[in-house]
Protein backbone atom coordinates (compact mmCIF):
# COMPACT_ATOMS: atom_id res chain seq x y z
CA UNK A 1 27.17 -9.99 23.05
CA UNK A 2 23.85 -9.01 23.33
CA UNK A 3 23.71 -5.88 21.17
CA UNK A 4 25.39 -8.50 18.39
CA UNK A 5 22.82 -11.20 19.18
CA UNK A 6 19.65 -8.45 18.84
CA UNK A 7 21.64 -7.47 15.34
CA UNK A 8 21.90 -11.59 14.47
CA UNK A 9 17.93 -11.62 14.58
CA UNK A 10 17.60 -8.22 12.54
CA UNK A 11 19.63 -9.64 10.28
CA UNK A 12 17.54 -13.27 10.04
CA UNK A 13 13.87 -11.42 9.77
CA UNK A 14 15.38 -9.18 7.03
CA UNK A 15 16.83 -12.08 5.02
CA UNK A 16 13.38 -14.13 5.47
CA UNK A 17 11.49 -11.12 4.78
CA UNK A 18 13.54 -10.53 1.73
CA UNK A 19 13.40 -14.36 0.68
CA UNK A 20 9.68 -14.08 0.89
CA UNK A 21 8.94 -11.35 -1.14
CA UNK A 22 10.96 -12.96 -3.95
CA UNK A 23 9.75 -16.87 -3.37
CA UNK A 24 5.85 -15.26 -2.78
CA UNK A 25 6.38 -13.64 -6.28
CA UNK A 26 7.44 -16.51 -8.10
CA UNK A 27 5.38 -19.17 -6.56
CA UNK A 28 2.18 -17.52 -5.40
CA UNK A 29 1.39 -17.42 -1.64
CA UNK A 30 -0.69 -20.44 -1.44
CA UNK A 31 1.85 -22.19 -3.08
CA UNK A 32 4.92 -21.48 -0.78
CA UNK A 33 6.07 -22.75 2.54
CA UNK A 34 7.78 -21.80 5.42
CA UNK A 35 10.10 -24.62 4.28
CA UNK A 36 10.58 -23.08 1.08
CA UNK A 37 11.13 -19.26 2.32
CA UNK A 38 13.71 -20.56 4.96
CA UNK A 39 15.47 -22.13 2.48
CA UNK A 40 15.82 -19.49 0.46
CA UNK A 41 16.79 -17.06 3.23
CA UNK A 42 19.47 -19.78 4.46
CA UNK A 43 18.07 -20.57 7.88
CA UNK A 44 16.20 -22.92 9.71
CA UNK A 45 12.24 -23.19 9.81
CA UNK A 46 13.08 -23.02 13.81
CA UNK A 47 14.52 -19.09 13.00
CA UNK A 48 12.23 -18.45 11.07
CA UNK A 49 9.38 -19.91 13.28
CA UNK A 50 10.67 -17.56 16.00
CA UNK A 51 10.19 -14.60 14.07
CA UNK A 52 6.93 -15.52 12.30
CA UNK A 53 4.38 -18.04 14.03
CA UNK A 54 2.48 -18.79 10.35
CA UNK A 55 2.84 -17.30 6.59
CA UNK A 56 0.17 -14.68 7.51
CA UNK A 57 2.28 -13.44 9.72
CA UNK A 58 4.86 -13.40 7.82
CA UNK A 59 2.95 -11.77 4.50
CA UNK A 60 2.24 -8.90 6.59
CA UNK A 61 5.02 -8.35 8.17
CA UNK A 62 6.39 -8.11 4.46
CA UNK A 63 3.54 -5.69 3.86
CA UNK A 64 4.56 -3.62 6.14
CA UNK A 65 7.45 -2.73 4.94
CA UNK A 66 6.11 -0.78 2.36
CA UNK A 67 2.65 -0.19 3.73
CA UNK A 68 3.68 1.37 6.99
CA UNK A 69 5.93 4.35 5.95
CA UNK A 70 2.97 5.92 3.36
CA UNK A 71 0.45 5.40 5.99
CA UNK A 72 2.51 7.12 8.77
CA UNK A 73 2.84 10.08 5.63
CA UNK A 74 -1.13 10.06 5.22
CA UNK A 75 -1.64 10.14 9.11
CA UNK A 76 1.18 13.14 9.50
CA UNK A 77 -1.07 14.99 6.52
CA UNK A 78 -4.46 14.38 8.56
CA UNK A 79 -3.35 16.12 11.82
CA UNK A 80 -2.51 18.74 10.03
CA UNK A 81 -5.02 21.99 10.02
CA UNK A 82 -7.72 22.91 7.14
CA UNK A 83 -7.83 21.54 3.37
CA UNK A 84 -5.01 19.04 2.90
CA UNK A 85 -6.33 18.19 -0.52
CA UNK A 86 -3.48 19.84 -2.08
CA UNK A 87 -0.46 18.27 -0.41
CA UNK A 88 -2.18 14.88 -0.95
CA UNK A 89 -1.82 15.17 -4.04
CA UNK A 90 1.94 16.09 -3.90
CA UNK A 91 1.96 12.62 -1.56
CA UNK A 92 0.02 10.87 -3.95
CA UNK A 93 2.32 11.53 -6.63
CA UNK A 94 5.68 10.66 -4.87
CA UNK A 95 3.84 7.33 -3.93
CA UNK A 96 3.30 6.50 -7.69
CA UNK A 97 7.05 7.51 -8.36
CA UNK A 98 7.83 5.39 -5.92
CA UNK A 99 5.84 2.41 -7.23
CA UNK A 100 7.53 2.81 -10.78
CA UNK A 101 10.55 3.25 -9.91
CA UNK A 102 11.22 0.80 -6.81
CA UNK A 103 11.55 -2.43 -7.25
CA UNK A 104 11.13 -3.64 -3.87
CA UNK A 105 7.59 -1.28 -3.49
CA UNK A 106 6.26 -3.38 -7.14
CA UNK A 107 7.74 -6.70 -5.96
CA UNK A 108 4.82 -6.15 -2.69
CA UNK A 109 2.36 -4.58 -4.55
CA UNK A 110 1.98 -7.07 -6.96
CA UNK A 111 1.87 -10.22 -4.50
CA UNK A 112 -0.71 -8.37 -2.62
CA UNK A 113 -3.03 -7.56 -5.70
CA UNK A 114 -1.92 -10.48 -7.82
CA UNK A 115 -0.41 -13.46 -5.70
CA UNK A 116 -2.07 -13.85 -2.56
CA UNK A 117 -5.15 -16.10 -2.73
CA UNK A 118 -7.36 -16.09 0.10
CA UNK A 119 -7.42 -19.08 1.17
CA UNK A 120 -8.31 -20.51 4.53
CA UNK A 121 -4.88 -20.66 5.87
CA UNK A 122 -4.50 -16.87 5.48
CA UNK A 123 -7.73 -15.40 6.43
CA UNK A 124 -5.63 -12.66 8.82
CA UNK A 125 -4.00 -11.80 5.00
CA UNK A 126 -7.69 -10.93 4.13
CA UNK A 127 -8.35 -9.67 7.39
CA UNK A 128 -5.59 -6.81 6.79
CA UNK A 129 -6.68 -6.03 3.09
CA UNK A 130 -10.01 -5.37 4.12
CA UNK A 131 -8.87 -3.01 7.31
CA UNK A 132 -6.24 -1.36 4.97
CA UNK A 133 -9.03 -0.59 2.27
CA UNK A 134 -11.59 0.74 4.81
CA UNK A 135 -8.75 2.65 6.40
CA UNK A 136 -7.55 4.34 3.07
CA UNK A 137 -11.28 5.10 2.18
CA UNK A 138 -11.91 6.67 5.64
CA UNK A 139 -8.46 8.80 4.82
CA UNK A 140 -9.84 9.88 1.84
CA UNK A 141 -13.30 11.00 2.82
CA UNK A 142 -11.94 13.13 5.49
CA UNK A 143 -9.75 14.65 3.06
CA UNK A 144 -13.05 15.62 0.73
CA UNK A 145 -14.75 16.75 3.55
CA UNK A 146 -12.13 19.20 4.76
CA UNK A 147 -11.65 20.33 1.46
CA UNK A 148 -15.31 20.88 0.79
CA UNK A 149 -15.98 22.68 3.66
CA UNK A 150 -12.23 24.81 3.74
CA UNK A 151 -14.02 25.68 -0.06
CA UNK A 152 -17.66 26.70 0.97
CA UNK A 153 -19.11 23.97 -1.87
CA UNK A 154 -21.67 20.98 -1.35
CA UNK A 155 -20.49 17.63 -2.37
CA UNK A 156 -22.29 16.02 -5.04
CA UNK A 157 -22.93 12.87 -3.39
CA UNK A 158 -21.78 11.33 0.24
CA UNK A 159 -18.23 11.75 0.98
CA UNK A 160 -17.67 8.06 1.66
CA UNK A 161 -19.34 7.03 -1.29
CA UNK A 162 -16.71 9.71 -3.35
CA UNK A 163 -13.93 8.47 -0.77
CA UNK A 164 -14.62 4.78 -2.06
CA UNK A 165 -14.46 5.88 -5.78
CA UNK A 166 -11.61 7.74 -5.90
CA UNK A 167 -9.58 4.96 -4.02
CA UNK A 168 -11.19 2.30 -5.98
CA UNK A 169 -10.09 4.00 -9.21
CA UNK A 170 -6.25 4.76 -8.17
CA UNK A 171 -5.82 0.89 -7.33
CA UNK A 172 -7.28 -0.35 -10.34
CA UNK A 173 -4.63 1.79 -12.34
CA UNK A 174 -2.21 0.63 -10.13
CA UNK A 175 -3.67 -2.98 -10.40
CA UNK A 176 -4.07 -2.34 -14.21
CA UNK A 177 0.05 -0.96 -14.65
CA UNK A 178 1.22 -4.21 -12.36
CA UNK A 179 -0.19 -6.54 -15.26
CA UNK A 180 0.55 -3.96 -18.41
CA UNK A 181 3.28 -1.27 -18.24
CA UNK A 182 2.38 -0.19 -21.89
CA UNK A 183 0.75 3.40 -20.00
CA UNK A 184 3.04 5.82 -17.60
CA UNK A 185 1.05 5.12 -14.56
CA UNK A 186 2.08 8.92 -12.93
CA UNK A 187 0.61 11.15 -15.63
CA UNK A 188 -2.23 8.63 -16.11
CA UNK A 189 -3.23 8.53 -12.23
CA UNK A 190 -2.66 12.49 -11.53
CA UNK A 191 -4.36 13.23 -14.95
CA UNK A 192 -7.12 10.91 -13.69
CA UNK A 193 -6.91 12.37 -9.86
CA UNK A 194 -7.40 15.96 -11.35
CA UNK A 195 -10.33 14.89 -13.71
CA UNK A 196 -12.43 12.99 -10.75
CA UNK A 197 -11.56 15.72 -8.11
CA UNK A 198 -12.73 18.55 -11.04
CA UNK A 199 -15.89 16.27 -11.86
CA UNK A 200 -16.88 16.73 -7.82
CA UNK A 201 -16.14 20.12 -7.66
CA UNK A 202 -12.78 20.30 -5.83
CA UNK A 203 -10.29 21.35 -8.95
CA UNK A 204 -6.74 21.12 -8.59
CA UNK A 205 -5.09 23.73 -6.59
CA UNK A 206 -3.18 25.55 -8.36
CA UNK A 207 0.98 24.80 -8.15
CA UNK A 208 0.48 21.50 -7.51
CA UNK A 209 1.09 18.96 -10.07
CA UNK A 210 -2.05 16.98 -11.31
């Protein structure tokens, strides 16, 4: 009874999870309640209230989702030894497939870049999108920095400052794609990739795709 009971509440978050990444998408996130994401999941606001205590919560929890797996890739890539630049950008590129081609990853991405007002009631929503930004930056500079010293050259500027480029430019294209799917975002971002790492002094490596 138990083992059915802790598969009863799996079963709940996932449908309330899945209810709010559709009813976020339509509505906005300001614009939806818990009332209104219970109702679509079929369940009470008291189920839902004991799996989520606000919408924040619940918003990241949905983040998550997505957010969680590729970050566990990145960290797996970091403990590894010596320039990582190359494999990254193997990851990077099955991270863009993955955003073109499920629907679930686009649903998430574009509520979190295009839905989710930061209003007052959700400051923990901003609260993540900051960390997760200064996280992916700090990812990236190490990354440079390895690379650039595995490669004997001098970076042309700080390797934050590069770090913060480089990231800023992949989610605008991303960002950019989300609201007009007239450009193939893979080619675009790898051709991209390539040109900024080239333009720094770290060129592609050679075999992997760019």
């Amino acid at each position: 009874m138990a083992r059915r009971t802790k598969e009863d509440a799996l079963a709940t978050r996932t449908a309330l999870l899945d209810a709010a990444e559709h009813v976020f998408l339509q509505r906005g996130v300001s614009r939806t309640s818990l009332a209104d994401i219970a109702q679509a999941a079929g369940v009470t606001r008291g189920a839902l209230y004991w799996h989520f205590k606000d919408k924040a919560a619940l918003f990241n929890a949905m983040l998550d989702r997505v957010a969680l797996p590729l970050s566990a890739e990145l960290e797996a890539l970091l403990a590894r030894e010596g320039d990582v630049l190359a494999p990254w950008c193997a990851q990077m590129g099955h991270a863009l497939h993955q955003i073109v081609n499920d629907a679930q990853t686009r649903r998430v991405l574009q509520i979190a870049m295009q839905k989710a007002e930061h209003a007052q009631d959700l400051a923990p929503v901003l609260e993540r999108h900051v960390a997760m930004l200064r996280m992916s930056a700090d990812c990236a500079r190490q990354l440079l920095e390895r690379a650039a010293d595995a490669r004997g050259i001098r970076l042309p500027a700080p390797a934050l400052q590069l770090a913060h480029g480089l990231d800023s430019m992949v989610h605008g294209l991303i960002y950019s794609w989300l609201l007009d799917r007239s450009f193939d975002l893979e080619s675009t971002a790898q051709a991209a990739i390539d040109a900024y790492l080239r333009g720094i002094g770290l060129a592609a490596v050679p075999g992997v795709s760019a």
